[in-house]
PDB file of N, CA and C in Angstrom:
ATOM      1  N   UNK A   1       2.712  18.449   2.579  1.00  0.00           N
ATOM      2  CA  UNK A   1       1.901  19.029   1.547  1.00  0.00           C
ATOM      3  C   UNK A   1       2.329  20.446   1.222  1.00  0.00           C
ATOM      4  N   UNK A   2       2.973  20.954   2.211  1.00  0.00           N
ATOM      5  CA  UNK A   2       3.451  22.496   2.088  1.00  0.00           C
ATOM      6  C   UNK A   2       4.038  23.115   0.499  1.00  0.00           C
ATOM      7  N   UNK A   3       5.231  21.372   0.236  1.00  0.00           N
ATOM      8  CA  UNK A   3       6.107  21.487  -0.593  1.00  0.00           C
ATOM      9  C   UNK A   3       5.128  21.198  -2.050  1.00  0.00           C
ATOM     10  N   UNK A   4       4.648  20.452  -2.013  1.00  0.00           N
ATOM     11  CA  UNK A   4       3.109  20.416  -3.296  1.00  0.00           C
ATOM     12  C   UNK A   4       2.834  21.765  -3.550  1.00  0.00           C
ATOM     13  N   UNK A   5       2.429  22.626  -2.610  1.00  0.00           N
ATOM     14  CA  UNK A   5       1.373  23.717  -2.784  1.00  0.00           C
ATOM     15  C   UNK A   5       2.820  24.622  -2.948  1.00  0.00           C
ATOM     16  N   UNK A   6       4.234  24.734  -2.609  1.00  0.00           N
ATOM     17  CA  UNK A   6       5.076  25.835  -3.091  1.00  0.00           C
ATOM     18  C   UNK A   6       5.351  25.488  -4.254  1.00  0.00           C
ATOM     19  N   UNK A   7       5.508  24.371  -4.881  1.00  0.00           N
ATOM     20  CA  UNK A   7       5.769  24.276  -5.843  1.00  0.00           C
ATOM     21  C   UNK A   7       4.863  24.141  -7.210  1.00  0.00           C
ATOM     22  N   UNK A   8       3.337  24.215  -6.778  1.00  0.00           N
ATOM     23  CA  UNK A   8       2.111  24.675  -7.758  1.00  0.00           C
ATOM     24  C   UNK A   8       2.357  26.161  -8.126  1.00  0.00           C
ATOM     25  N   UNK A   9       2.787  27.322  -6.941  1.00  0.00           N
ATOM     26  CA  UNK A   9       2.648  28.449  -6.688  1.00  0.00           C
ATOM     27  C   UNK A   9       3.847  28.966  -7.445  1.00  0.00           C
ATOM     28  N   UNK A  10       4.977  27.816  -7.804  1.00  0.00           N
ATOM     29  CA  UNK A  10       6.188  28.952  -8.271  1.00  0.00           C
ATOM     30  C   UNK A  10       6.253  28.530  -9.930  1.00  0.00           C
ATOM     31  N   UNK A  11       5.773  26.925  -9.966  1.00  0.00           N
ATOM     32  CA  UNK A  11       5.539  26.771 -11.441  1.00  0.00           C
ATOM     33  C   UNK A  11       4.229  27.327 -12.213  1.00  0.00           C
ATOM     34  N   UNK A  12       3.792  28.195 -11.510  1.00  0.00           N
ATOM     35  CA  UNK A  12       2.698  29.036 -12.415  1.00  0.00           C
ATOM     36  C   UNK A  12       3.061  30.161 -12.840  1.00  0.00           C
ATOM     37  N   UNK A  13       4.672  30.186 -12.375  1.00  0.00           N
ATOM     38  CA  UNK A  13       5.141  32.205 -13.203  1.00  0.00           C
ATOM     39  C   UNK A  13       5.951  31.213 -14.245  1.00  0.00           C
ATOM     40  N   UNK A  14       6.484  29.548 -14.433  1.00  0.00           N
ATOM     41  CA  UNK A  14       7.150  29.644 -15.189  1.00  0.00           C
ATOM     42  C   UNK A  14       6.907  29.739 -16.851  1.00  0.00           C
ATOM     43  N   UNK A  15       7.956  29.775 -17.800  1.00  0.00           N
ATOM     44  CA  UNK A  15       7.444  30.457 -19.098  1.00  0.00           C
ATOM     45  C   UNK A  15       6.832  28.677 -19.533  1.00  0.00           C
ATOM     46  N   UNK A  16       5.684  29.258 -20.369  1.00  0.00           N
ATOM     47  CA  UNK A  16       4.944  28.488 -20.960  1.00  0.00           C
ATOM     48  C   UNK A  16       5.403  27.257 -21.852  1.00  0.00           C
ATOM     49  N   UNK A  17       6.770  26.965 -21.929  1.00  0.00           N
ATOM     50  CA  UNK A  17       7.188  25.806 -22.699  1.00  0.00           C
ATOM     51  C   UNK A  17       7.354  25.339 -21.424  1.00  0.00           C
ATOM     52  N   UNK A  18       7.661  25.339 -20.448  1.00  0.00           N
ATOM     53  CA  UNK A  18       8.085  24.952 -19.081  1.00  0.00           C
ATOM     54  C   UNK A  18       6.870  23.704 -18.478  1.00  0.00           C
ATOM     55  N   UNK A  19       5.675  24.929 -18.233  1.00  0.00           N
ATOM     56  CA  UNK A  19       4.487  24.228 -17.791  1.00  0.00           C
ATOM     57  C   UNK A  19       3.821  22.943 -18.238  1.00  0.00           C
ATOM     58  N   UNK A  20       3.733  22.542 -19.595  1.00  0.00           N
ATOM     59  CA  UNK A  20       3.979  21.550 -20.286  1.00  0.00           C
ATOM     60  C   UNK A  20       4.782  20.772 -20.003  1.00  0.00           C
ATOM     61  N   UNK A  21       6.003  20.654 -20.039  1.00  0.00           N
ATOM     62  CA  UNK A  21       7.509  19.752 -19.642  1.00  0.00           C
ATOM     63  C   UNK A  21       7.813  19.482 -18.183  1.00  0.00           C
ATOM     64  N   UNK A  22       8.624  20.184 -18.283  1.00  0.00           N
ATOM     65  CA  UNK A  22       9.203  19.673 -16.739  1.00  0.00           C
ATOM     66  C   UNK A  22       8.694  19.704 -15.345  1.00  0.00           C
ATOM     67  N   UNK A  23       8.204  21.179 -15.836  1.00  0.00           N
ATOM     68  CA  UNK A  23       8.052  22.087 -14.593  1.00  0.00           C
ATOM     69  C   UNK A  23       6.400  20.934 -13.885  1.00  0.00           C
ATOM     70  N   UNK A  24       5.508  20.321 -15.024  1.00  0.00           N
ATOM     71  CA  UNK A  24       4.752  19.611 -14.908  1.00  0.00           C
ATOM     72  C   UNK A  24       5.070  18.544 -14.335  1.00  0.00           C
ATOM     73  N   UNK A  25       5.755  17.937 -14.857  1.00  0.00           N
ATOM     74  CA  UNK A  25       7.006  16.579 -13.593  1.00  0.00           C
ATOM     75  C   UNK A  25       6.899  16.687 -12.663  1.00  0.00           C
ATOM     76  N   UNK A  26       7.548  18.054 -12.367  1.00  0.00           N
ATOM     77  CA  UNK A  26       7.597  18.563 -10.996  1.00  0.00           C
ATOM     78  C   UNK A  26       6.522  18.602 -10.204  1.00  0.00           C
ATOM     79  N   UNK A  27       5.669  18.816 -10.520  1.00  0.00           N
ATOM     80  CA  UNK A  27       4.319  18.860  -9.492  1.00  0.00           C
ATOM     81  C   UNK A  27       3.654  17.261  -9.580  1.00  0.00           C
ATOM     82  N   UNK A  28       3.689  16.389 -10.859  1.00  0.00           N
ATOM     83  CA  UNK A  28       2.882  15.316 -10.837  1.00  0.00           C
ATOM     84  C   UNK A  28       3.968  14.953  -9.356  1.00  0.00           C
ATOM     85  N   UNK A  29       5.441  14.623  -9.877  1.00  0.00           N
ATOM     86  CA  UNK A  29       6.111  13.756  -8.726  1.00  0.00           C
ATOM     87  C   UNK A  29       6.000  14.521  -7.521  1.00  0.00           C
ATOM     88  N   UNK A  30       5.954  15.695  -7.076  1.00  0.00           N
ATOM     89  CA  UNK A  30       5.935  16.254  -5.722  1.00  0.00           C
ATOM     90  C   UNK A  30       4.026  15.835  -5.395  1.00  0.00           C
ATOM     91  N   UNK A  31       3.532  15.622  -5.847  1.00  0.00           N
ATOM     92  CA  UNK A  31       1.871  15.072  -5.213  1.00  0.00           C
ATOM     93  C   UNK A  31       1.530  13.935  -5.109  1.00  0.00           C
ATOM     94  N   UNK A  32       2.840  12.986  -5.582  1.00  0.00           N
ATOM     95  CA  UNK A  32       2.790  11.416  -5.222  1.00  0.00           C
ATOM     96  C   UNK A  32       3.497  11.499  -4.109  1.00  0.00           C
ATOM     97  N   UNK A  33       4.630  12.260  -3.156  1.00  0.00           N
ATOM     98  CA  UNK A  33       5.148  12.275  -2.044  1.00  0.00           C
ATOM     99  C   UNK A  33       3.636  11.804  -1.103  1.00  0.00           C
ATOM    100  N   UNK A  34       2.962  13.075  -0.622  1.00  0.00           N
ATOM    101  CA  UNK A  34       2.011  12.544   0.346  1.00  0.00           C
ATOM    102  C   UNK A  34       1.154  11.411   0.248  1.00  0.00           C
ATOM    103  N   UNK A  35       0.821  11.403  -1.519  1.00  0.00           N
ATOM    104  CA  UNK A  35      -0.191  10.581  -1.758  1.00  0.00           C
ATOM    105  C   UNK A  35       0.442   9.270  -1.404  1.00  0.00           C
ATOM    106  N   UNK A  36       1.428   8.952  -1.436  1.00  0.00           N
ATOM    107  CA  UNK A  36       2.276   7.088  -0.838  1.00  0.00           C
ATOM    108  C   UNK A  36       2.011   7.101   0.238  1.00  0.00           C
ATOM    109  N   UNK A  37       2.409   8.686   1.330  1.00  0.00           N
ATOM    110  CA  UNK A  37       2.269   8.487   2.650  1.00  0.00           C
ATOM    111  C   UNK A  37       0.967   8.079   2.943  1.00  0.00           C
ATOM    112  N   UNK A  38       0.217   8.972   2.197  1.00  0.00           N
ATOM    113  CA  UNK A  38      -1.421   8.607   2.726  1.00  0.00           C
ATOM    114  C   UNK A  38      -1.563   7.336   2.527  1.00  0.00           C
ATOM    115  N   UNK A  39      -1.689   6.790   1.303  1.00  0.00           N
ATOM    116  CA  UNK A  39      -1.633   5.404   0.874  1.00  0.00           C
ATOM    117  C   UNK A  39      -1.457   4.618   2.267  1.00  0.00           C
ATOM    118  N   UNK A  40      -0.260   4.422   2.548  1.00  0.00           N
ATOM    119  CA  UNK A  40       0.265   3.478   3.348  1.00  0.00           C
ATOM    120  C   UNK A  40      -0.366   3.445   4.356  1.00  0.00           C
ATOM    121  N   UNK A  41      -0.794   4.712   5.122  1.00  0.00           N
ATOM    122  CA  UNK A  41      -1.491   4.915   6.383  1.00  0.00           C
ATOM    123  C   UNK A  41      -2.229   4.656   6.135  1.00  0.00           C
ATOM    124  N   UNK A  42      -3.531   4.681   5.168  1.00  0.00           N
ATOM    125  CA  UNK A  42      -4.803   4.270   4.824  1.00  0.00           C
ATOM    126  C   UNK A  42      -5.187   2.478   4.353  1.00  0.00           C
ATOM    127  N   UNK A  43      -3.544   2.039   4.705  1.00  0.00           N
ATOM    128  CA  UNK A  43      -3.841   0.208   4.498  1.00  0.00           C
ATOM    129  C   UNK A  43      -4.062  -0.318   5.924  1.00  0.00           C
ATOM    130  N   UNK A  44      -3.511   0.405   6.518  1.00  0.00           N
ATOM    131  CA  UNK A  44      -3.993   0.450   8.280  1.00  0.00           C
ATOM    132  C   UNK A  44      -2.729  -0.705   9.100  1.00  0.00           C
ATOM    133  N   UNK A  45      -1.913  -1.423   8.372  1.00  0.00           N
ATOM    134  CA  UNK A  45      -0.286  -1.931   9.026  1.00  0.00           C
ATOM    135  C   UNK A  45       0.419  -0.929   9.113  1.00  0.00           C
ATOM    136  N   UNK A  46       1.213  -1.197   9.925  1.00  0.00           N
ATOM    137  CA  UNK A  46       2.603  -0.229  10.695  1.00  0.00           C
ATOM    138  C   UNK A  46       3.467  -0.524   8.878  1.00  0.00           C
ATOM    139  N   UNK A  47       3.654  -1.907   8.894  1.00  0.00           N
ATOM    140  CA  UNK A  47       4.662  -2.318   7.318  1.00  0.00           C
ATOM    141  C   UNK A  47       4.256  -1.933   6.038  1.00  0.00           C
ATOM    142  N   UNK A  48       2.778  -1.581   6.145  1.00  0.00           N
ATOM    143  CA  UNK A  48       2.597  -0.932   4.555  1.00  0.00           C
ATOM    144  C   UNK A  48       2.538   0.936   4.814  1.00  0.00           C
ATOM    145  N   UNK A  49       2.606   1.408   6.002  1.00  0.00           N
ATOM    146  CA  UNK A  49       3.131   2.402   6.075  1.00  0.00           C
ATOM    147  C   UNK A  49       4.177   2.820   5.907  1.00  0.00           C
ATOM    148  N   UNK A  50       5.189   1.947   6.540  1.00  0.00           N
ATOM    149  CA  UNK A  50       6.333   2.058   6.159  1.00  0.00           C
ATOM    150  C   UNK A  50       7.109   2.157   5.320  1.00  0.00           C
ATOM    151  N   UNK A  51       6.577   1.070   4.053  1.00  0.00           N
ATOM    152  CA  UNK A  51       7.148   0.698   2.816  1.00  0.00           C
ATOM    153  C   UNK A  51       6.211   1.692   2.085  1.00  0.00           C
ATOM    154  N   UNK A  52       5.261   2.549   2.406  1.00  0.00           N
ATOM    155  CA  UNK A  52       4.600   3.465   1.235  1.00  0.00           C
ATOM    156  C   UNK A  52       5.624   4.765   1.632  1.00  0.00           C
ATOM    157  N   UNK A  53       6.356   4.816   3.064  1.00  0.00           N
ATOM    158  CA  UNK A  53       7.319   5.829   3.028  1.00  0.00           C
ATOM    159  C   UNK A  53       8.299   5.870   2.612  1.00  0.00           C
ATOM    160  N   UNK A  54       9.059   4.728   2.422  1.00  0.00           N
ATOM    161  CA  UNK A  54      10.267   4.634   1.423  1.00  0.00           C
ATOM    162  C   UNK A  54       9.917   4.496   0.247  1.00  0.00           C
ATOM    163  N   UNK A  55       9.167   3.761  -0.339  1.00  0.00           N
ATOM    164  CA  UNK A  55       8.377   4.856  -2.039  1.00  0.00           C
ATOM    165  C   UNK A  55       8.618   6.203  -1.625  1.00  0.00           C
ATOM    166  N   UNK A  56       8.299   6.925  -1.258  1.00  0.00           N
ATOM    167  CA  UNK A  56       7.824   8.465  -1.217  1.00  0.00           C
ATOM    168  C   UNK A  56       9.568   8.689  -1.211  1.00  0.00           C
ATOM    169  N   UNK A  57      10.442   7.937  -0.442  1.00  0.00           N
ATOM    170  CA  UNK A  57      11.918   8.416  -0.047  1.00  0.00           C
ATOM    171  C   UNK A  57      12.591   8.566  -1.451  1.00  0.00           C
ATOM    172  N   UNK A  58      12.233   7.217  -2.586  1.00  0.00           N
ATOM    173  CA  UNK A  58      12.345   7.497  -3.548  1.00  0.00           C
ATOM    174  C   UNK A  58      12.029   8.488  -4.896  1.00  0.00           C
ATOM    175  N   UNK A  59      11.201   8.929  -4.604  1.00  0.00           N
ATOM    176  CA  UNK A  59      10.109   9.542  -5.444  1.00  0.00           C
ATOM    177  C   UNK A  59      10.118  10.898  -5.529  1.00  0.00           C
ATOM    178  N   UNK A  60      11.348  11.054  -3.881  1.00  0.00           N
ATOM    179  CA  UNK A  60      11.731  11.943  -3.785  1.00  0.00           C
ATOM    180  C   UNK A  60      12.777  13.019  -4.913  1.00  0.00           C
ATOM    181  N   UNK A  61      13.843  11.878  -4.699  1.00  0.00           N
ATOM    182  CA  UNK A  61      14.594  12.186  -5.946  1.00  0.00           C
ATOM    183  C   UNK A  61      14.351  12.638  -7.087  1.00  0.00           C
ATOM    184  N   UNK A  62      13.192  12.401  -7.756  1.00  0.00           N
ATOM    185  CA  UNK A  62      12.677  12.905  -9.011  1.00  0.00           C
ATOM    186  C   UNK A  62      12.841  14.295  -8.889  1.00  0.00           C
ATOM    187  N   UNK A  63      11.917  14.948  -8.115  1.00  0.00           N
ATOM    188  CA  UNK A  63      11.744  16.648  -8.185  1.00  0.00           C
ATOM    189  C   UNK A  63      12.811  17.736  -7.774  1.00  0.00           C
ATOM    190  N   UNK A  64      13.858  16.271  -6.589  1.00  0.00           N
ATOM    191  CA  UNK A  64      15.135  17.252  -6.702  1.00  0.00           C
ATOM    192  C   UNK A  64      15.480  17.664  -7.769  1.00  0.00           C
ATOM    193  N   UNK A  65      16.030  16.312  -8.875  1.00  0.00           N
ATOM    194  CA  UNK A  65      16.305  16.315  -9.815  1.00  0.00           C
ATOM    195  C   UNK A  65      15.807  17.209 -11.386  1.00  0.00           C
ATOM    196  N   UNK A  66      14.485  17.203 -11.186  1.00  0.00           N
ATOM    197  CA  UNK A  66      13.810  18.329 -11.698  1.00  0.00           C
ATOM    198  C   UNK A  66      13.967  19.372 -11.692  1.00  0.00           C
ATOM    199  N   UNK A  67      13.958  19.711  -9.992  1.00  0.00           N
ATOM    200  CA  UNK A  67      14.601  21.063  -9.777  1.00  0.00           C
ATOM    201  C   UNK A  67      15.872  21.866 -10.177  1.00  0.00           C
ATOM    202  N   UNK A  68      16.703  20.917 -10.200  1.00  0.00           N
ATOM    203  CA  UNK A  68      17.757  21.290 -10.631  1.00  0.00           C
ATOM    204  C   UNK A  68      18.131  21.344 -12.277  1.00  0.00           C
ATOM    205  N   UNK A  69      17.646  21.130 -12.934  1.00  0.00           N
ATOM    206  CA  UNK A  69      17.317  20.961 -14.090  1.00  0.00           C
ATOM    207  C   UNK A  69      16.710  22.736 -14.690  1.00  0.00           C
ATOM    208  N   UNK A  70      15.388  22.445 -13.490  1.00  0.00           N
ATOM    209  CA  UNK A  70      14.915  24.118 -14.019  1.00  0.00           C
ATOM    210  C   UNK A  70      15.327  24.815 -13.804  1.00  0.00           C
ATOM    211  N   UNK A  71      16.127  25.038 -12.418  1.00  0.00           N
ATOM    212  CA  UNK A  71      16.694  26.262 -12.410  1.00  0.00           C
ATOM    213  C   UNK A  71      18.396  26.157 -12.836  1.00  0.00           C
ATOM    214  N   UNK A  72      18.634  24.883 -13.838  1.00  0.00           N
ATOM    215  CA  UNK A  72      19.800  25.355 -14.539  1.00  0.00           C
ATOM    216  C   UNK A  72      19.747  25.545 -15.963  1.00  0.00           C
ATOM    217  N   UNK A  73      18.669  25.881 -16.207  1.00  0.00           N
ATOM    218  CA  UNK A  73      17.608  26.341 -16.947  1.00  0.00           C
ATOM    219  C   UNK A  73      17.084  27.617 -17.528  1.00  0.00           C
ATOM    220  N   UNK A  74      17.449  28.031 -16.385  1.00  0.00           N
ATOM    221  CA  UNK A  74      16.144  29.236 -15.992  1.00  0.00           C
ATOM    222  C   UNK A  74      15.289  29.313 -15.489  1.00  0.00           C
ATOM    223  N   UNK A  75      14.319  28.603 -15.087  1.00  0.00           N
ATOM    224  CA  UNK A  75      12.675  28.346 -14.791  1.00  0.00           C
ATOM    225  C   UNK A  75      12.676  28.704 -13.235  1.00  0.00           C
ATOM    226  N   UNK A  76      13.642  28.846 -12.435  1.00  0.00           N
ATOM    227  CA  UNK A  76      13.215  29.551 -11.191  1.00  0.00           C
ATOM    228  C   UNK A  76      14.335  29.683 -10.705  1.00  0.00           C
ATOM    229  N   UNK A  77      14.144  31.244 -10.341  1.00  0.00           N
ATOM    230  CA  UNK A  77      15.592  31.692  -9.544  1.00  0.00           C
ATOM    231  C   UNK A  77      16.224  30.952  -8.561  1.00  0.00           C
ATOM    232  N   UNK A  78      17.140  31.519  -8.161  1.00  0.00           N
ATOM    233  CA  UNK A  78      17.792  30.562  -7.415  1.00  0.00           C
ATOM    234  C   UNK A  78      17.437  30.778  -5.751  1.00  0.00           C
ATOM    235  N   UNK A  79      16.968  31.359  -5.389  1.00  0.00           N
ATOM    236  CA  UNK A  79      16.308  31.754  -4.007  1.00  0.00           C
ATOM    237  C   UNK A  79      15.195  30.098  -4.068  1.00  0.00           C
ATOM    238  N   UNK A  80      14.584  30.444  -5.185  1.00  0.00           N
ATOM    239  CA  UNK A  80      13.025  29.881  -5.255  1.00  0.00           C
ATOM    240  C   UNK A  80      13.292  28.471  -5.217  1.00  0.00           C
ATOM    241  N   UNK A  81      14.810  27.809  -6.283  1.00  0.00           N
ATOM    242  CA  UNK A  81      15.431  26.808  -6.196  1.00  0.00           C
ATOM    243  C   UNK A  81      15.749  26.123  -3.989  1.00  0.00           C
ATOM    244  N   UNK A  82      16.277  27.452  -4.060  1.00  0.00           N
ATOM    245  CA  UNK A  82      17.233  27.108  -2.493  1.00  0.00           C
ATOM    246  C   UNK A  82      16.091  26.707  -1.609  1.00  0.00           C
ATOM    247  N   UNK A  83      14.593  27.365  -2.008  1.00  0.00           N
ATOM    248  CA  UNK A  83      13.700  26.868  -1.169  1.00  0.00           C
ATOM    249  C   UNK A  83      12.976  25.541  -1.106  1.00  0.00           C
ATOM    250  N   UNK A  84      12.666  25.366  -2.524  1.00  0.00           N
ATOM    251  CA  UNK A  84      11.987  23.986  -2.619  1.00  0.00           C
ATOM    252  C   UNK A  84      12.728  23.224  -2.499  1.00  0.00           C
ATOM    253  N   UNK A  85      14.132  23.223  -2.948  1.00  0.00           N
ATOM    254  CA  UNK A  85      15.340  22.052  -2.467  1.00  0.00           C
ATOM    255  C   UNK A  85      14.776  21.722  -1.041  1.00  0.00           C
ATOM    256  N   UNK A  86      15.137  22.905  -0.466  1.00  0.00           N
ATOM    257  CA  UNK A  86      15.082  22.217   1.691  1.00  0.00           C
ATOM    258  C   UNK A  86      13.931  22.051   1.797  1.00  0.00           C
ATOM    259  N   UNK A  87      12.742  22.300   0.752  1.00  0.00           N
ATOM    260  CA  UNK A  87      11.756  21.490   1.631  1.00  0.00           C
ATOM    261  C   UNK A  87      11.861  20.074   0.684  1.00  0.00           C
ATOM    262  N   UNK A  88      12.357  19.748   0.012  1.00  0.00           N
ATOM    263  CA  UNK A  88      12.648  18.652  -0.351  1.00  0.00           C
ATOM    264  C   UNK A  88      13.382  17.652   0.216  1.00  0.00           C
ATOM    265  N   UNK A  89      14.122  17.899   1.314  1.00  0.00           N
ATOM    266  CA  UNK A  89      15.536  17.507   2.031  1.00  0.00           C
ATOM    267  C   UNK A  89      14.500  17.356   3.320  1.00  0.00           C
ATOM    268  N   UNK A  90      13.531  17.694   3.926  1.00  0.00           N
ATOM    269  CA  UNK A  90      12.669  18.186   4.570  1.00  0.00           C
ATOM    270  C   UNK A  90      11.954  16.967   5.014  1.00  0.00           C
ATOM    271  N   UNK A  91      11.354  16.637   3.654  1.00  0.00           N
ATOM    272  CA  UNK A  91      10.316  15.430   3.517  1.00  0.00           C
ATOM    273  C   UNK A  91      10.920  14.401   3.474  1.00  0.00           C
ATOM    274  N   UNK A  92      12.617  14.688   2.756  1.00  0.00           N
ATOM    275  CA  UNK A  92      13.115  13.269   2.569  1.00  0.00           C
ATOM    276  C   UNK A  92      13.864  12.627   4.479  1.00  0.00           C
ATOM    277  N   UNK A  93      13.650  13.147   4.958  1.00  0.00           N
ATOM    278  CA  UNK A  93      13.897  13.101   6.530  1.00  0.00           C
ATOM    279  C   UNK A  93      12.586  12.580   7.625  1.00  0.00           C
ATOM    280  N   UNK A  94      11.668  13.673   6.592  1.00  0.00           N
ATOM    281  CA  UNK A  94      10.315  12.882   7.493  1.00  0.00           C
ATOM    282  C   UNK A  94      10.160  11.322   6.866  1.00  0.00           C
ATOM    283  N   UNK A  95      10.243  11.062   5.755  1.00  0.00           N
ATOM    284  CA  UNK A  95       9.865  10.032   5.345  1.00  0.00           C
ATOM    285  C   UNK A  95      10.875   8.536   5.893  1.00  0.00           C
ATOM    286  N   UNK A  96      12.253   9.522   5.539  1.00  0.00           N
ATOM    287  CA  UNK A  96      13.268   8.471   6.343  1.00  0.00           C
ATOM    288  C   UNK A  96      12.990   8.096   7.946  1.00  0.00           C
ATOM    289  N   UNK A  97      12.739   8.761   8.560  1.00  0.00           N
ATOM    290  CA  UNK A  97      12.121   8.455   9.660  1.00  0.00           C
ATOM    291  C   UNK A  97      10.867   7.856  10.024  1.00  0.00           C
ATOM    292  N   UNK A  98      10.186   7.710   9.386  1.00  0.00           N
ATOM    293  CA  UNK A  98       8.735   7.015   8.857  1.00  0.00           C
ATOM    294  C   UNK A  98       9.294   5.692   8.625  1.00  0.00           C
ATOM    295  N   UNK A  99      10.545   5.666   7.483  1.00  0.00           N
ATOM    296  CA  UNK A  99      10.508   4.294   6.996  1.00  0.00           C
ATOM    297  C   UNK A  99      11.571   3.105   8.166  1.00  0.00           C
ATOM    298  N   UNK A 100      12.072   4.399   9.206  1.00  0.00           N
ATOM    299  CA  UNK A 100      12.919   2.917  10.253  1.00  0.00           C
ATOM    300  C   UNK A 100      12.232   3.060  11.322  1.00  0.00           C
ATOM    301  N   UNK A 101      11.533   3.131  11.364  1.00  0.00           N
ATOM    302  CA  UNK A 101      10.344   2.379  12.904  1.00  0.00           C
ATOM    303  C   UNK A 101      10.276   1.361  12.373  1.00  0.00           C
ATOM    304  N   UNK A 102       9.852   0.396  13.972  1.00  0.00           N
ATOM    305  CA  UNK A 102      10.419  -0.788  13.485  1.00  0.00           C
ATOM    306  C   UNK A 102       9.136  -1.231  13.041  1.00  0.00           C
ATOM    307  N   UNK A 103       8.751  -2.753  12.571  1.00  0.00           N
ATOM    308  CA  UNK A 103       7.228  -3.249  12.110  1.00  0.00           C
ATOM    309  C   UNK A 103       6.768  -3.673  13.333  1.00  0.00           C
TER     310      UNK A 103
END
């Protein structure tokens, strides 16, 4: 959830055509990450946990992709980029690990 809440916090300096577009992407797809995890854990199988974590593994990709977009862009420096990337790389590790336990 860390990466949700940095990335509410950095798309609120961006410029106002931003917030609308992309930068909005960016946060819908970074708040479906946990919400799959939760999902899955909340069906109460080991296998729909699992498979709500590889959704999330996917889903991942979006906001990289986003990211990189805005800040080739403009929409966030490149520090701010370098950060949400690794926590993006972050989750996509927790989740990969989520998704090979076995059923």
């Amino acid at each position: 959830m860390d990466l949700v809440t940095n990335i509410y916090k950095i798309t609120q300096a961006s410029p106002k055509e931003g917030i609308y577009g992309l930068t909005s992407l960016i946060g819908r797809y970074s708040i479906s990450i946990p919400s799959n995890i939760a999902e899955g854990f909340g069906r109460k199988t080991k296998s729909d946990f699992v498979r709500f974590s590889k959704i999330s593994m996917g889903v991942l990709s979006e906001p990289q992709n986003q990211l990189r977009i805005s800040r080739n862009i403009g929409f966030f420096e490149e520090s701010e980029f370098n950060s949400l990337f690794e926590e993006t790389r972050r989750n996509r590790k927790d989740a990969f690990f989520i998704s090979t336990t076995e059923n």
